[in-house]
C-alpha atoms as a PDB file:
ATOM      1  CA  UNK A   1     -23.529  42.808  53.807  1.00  0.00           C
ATOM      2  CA  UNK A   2     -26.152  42.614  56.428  1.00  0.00           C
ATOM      3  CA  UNK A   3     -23.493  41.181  59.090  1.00  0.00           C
ATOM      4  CA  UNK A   4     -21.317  44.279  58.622  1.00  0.00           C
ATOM      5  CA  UNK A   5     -24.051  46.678  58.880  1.00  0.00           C
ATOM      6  CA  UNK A   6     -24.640  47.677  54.674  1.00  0.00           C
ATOM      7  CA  UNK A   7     -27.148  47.730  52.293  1.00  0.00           C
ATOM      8  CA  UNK A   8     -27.522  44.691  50.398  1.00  0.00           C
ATOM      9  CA  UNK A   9     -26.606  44.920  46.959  1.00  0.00           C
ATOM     10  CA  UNK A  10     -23.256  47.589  47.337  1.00  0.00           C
ATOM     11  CA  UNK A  11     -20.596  45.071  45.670  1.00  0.00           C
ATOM     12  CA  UNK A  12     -22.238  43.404  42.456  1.00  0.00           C
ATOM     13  CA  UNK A  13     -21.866  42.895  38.979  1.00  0.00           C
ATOM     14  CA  UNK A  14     -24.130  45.559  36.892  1.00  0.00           C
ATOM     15  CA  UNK A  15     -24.197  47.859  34.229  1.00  0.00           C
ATOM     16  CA  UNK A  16     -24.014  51.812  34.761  1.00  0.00           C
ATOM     17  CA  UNK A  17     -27.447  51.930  32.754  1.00  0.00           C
ATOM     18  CA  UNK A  18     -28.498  49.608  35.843  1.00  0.00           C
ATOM     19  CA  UNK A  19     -27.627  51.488  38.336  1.00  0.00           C
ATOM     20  CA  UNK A  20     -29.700  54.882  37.024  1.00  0.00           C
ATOM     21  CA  UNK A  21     -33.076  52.996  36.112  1.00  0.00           C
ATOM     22  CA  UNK A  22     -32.569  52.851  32.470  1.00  0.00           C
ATOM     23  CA  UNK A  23     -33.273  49.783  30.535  1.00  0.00           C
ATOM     24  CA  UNK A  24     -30.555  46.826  30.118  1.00  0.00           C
ATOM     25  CA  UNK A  25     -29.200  45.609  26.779  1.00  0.00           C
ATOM     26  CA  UNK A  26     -28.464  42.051  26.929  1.00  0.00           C
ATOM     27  CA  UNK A  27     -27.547  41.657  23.296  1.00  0.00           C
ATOM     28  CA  UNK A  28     -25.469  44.121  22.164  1.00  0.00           C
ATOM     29  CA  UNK A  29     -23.617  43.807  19.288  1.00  0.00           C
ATOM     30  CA  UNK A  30     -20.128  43.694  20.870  1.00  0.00           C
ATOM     31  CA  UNK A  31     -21.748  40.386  22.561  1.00  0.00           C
ATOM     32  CA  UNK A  32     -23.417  39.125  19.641  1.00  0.00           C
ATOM     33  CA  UNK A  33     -20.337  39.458  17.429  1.00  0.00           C
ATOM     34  CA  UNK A  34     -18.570  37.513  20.167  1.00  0.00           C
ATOM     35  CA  UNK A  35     -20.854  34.656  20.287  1.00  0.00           C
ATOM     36  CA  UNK A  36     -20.773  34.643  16.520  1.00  0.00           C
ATOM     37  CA  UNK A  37     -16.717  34.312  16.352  1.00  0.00           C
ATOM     38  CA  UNK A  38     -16.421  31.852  19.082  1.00  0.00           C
ATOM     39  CA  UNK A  39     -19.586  29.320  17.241  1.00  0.00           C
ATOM     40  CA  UNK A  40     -17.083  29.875  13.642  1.00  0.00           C
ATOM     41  CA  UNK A  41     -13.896  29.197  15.899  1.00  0.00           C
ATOM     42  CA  UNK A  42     -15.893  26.074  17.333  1.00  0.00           C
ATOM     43  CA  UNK A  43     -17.140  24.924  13.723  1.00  0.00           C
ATOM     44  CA  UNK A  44     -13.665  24.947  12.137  1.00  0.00           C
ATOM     45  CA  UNK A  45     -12.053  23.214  15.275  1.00  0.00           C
ATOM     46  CA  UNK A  46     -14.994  20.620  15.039  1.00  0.00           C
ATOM     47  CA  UNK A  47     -14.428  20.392  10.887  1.00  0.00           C
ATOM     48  CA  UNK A  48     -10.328  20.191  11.335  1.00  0.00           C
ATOM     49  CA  UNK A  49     -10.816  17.521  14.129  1.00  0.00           C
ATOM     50  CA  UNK A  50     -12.615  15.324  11.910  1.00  0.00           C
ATOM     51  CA  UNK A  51     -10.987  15.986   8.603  1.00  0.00           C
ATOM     52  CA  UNK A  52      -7.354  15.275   9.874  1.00  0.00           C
ATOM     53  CA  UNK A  53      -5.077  12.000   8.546  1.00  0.00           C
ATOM     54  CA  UNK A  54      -4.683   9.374  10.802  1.00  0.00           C
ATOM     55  CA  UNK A  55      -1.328   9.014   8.626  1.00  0.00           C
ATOM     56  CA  UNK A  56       0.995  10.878   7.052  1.00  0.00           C
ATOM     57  CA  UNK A  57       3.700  10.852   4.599  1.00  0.00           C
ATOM     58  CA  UNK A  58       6.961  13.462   3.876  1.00  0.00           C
ATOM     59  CA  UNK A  59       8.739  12.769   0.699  1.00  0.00           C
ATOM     60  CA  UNK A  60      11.963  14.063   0.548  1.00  0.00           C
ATOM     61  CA  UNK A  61      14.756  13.369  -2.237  1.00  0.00           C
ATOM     62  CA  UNK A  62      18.138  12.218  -1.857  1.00  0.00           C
ATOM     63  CA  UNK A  63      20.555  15.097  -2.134  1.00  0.00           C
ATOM     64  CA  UNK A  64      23.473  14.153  -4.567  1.00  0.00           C
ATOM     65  CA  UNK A  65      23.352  13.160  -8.271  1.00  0.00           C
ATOM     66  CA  UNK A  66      19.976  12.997  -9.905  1.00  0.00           C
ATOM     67  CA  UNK A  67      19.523   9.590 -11.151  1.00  0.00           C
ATOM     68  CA  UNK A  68      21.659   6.759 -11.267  1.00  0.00           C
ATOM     69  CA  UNK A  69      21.719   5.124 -15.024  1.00  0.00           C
ATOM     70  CA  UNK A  70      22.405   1.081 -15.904  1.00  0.00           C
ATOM     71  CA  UNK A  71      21.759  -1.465 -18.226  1.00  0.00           C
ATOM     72  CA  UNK A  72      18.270  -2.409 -16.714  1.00  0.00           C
ATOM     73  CA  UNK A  73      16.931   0.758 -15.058  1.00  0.00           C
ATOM     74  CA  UNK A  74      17.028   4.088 -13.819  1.00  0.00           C
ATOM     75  CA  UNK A  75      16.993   4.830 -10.247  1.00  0.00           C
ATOM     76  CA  UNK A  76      15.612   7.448  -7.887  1.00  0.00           C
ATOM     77  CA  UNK A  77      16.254   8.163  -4.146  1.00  0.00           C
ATOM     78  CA  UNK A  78      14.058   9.172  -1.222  1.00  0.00           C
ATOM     79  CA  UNK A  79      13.576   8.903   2.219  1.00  0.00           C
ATOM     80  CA  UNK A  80       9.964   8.407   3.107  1.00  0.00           C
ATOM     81  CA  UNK A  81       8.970  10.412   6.631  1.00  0.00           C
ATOM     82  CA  UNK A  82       5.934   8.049   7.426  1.00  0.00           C
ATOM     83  CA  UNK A  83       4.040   9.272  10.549  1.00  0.00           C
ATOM     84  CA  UNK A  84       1.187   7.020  12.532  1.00  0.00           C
ATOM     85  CA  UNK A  85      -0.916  10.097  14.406  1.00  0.00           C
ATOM     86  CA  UNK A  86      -3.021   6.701  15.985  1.00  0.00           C
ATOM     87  CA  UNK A  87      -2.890   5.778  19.360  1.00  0.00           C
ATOM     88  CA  UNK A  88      -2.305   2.093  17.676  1.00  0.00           C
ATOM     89  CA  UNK A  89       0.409   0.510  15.917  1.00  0.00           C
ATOM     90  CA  UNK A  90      -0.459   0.364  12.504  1.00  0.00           C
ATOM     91  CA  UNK A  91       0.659  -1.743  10.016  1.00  0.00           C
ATOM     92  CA  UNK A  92       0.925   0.859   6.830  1.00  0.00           C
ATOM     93  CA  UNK A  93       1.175   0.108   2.826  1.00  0.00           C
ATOM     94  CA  UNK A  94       3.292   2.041   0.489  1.00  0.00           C
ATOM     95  CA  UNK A  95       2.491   2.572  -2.841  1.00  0.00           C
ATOM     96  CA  UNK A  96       3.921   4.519  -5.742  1.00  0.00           C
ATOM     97  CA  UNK A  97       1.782   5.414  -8.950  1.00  0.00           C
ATOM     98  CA  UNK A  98       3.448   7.595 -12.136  1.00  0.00           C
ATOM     99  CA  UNK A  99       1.514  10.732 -13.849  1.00  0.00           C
ATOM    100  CA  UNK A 100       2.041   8.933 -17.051  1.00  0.00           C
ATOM    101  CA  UNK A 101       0.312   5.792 -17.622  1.00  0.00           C
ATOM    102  CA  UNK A 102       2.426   3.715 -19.883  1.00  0.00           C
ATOM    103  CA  UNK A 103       5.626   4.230 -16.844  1.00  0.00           C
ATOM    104  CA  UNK A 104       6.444   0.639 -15.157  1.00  0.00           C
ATOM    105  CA  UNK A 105       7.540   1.791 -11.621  1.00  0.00           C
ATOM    106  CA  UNK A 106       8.893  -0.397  -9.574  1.00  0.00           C
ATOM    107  CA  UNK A 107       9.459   0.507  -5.683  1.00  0.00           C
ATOM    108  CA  UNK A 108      12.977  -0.946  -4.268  1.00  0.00           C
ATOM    109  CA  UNK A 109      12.460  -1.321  -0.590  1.00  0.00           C
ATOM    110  CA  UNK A 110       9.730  -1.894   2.076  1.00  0.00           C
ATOM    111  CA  UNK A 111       5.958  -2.186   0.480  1.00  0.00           C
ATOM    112  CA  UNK A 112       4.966  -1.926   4.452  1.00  0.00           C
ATOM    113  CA  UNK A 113       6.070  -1.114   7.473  1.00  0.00           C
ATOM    114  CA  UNK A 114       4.746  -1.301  10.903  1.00  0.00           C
ATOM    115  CA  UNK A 115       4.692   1.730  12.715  1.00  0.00           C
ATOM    116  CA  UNK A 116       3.991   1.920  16.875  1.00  0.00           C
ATOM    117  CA  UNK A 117       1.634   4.581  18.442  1.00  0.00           C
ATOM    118  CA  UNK A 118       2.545   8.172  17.253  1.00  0.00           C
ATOM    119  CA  UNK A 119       5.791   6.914  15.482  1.00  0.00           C
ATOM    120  CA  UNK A 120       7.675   8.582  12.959  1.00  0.00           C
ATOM    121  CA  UNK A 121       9.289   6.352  10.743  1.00  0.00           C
ATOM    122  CA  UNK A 122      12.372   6.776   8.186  1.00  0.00           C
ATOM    123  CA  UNK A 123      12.266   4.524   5.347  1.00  0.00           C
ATOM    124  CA  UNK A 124      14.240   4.566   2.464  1.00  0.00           C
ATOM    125  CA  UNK A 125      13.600   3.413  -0.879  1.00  0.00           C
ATOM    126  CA  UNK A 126      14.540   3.442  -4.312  1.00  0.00           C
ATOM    127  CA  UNK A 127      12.107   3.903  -7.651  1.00  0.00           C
ATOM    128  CA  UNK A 128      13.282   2.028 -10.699  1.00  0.00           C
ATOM    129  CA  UNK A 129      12.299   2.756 -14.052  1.00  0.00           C
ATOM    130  CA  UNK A 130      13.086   0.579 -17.203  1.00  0.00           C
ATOM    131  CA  UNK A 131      14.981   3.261 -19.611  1.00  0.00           C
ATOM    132  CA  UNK A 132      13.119   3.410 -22.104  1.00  0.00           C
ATOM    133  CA  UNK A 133      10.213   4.570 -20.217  1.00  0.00           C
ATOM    134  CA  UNK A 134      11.427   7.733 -19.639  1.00  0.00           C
ATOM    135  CA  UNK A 135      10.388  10.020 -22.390  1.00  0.00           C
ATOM    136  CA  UNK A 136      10.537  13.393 -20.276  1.00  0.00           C
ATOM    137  CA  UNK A 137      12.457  14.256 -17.113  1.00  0.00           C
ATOM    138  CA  UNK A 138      11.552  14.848 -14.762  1.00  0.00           C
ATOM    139  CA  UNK A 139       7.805  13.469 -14.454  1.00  0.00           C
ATOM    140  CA  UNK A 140       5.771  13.206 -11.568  1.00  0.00           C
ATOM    141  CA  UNK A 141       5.354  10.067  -9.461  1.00  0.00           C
ATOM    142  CA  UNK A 142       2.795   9.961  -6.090  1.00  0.00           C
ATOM    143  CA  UNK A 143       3.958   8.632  -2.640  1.00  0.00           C
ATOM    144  CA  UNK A 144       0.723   6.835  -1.091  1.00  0.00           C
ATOM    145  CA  UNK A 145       0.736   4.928   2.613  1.00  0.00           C
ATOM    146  CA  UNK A 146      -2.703   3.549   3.548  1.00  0.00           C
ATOM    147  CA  UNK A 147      -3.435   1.496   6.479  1.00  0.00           C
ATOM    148  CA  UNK A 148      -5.989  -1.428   6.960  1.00  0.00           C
ATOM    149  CA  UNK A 149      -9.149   0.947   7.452  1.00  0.00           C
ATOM    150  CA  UNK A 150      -7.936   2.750   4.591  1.00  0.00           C
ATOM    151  CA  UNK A 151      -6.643   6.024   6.068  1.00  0.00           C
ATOM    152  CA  UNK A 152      -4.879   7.594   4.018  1.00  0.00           C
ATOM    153  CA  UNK A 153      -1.957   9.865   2.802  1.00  0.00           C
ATOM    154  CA  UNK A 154      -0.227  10.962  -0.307  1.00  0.00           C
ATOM    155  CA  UNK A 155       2.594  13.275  -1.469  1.00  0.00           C
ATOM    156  CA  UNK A 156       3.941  14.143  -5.259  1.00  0.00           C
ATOM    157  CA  UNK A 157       7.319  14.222  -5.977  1.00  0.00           C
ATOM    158  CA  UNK A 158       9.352  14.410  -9.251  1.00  0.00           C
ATOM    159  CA  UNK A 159      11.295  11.339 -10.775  1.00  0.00           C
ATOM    160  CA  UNK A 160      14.648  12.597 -13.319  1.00  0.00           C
ATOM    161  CA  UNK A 161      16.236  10.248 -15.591  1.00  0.00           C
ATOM    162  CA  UNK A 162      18.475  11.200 -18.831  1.00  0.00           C
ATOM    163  CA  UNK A 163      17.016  13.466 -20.944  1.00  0.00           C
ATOM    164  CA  UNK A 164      17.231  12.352 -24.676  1.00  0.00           C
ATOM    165  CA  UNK A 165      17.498  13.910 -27.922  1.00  0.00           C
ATOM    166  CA  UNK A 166      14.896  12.354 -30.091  1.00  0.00           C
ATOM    167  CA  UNK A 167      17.639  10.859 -32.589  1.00  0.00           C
ATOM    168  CA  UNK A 168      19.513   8.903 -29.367  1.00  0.00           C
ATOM    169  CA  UNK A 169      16.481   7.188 -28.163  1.00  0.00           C
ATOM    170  CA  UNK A 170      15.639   5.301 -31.243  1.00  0.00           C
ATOM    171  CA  UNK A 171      19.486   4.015 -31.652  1.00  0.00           C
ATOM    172  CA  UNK A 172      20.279   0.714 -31.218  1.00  0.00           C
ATOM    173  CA  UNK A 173      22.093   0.316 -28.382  1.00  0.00           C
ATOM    174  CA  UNK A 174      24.871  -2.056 -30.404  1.00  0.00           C
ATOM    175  CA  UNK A 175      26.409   1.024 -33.033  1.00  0.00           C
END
């Protein structure tokens, strides 16, 4: 300012209060609401950043017919979205667990799968369920994929089979 010939001081950043003598407000409470919803914004990034899977599963079920009924079992469909949010490949374990206790479940396909850096894998796979397991239809069944440091992931989906009338299931199968 000096160069051209001014007073020092014309272009600045101030307050109108500034300018007329009066005093200066630092912390208003336009500011201090501010700092207060950027350190909550900051605290739930921080929370979500560390709370996140490193995997993930999608369980979706084959469209078409419900079940499919034979001598030995009945089956279920799905195709398992498995997703590896690492920078690694992973190698990732499947598991499949029933609501009800007494139901033998038996998973027809991959029990793991490796899965590269950020990879989204389709898998396909198959529940089996002895028939005379299934008491009510549907019932729930859980999707799990860990990997090796035990990061984990799980989805609930629901397994149909036949549904009886109490007098059918305790037939013998030979009248």
């Amino acid at each position: 300012m000096q160069k051209v010939g001014y007073a020092p001081g014309l272009i600045r950043y101030t307050t109108q209060h500034a300018l007329e003598g009066q005093p200066v407000h630092v912390l208003r409470p336009r500011v201090i609401g501010y700092a207060v919803a950027l350190s909550v914004m900051a605290i739930a990034f921080t929370i979500a950043l560390f709370a996140r899977t490193l995997v993930g599963i999608d369980v979706i079920r084959d469209r078409g017919e419900l079940f499919h009924a034979d001598r030995d079992a009945i089956r279920n469909d799905y195709t398992l979205k498995i997703i590896n949010k690492t920078q690694q490949p992973r190698t990732l374990a499947l598991t499949v667990t029933a609501k009800q206790e007494k139901v033998q479940l038996r998973l027809e396909g991959p029990a793991s799968v490796v899965a590269a850096a950020g990879e989204v894998l389709t898998v396909p796979v198959t529940l089996a369920v002895p028939p005379h397991d299934v008491e009510e239809s549907p019932f729930d069944v859980r999707f799990q994929v860990c990997d090796a440091q035990r990061h984990c992931d799980a989805e609930k989906s629901d397994f149909f089979g036949p549904e009886y009338e109490d007098e059918e299931r305790d037939r013998p199968e030979h009248e």
